[in-house]
C-alpha atoms as a PDB file:
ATOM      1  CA  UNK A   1      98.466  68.440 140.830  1.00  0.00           C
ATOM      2  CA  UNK A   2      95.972  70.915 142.320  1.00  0.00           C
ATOM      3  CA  UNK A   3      93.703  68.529 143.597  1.00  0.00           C
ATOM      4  CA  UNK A   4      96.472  67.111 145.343  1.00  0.00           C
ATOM      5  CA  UNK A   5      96.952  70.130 146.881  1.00  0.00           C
ATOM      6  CA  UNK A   6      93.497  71.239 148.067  1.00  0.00           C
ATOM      7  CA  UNK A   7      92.869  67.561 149.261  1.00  0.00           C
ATOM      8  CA  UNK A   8      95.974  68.251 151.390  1.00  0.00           C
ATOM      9  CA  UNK A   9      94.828  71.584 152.378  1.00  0.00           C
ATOM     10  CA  UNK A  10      91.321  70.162 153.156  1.00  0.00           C
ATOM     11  CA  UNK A  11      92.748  67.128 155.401  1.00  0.00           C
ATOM     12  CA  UNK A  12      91.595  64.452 153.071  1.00  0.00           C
ATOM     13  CA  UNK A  13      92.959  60.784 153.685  1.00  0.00           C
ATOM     14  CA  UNK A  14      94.028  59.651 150.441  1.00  0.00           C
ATOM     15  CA  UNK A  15      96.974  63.036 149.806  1.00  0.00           C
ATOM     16  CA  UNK A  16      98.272  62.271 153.786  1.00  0.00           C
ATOM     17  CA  UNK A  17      98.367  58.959 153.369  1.00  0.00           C
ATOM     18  CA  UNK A  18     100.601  59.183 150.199  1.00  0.00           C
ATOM     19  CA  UNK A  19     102.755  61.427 151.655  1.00  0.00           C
ATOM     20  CA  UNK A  20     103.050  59.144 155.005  1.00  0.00           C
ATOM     21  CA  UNK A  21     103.608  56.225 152.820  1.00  0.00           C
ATOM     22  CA  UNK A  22     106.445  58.238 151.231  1.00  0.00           C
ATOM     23  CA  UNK A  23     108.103  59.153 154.208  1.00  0.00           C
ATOM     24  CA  UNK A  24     108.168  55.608 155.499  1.00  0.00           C
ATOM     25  CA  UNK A  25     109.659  54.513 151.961  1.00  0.00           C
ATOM     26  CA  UNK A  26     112.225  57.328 152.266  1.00  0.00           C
ATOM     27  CA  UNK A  27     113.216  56.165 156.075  1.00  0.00           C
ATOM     28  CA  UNK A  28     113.839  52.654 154.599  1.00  0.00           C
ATOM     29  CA  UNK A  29     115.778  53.775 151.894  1.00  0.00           C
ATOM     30  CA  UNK A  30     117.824  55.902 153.849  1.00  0.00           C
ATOM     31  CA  UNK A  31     118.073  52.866 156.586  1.00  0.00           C
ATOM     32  CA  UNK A  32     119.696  50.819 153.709  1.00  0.00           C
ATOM     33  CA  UNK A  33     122.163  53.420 151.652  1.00  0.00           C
ATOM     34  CA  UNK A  34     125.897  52.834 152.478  1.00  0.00           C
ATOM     35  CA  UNK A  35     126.995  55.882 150.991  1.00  0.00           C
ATOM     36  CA  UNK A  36     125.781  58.557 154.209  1.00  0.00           C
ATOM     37  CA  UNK A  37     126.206  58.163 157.663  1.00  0.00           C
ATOM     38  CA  UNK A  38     124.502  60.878 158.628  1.00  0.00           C
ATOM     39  CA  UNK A  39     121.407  59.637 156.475  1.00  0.00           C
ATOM     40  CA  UNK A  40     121.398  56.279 158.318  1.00  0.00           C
ATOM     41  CA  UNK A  41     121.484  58.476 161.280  1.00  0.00           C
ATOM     42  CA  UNK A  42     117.862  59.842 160.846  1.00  0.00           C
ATOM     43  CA  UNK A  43     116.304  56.767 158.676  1.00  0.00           C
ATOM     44  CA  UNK A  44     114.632  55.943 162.254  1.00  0.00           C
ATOM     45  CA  UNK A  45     113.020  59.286 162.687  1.00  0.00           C
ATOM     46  CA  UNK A  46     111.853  59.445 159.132  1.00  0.00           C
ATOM     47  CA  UNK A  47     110.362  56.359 159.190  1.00  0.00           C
ATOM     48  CA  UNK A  48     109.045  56.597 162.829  1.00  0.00           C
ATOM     49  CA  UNK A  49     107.506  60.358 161.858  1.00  0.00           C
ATOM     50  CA  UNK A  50     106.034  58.741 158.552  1.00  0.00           C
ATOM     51  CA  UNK A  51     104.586  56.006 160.759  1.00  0.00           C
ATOM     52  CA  UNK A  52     102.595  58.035 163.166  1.00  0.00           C
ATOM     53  CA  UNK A  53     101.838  60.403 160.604  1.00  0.00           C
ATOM     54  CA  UNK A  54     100.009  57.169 158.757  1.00  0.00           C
ATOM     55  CA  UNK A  55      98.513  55.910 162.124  1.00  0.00           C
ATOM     56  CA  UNK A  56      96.693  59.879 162.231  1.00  0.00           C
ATOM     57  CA  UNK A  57      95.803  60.761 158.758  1.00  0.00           C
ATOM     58  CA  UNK A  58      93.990  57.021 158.476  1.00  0.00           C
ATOM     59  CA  UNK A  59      91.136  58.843 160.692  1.00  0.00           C
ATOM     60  CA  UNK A  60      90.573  61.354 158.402  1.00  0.00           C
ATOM     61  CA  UNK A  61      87.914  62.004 156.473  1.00  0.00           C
ATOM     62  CA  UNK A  62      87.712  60.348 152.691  1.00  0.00           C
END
């Protein structure tokens, strides 16, 4: 876990890109829940915010 951490503290690509790749799961999963409007509501954002954040952190260094 504290690798993780430093290698997200040190801008490395592989710790961004999981957490980008999580955010675009969450939007998706919030996108397809019936239980919560208001999550539906901000499934785009999360998943357009996890998307950009992928597009960025893929330029980072390993």
């Amino acid at each position: 876990m504290t690798s993780f951490v430093k290698d997200l503290m040190r801008l490395r690509r592989g710790a961004w890109e999981m957490v980008a790749t999580i955010l675009i799961a969450l939007g998706v999963f919030m996108l397809m829940q019936p239980f919560a409007l208001w999550l539906y509501t901000y499934s785009f954002i999360v998943t357009l915010v996890g998307t950009v954040m992928f597009i960025i952190v893929s330029h980072f260094p390993e």
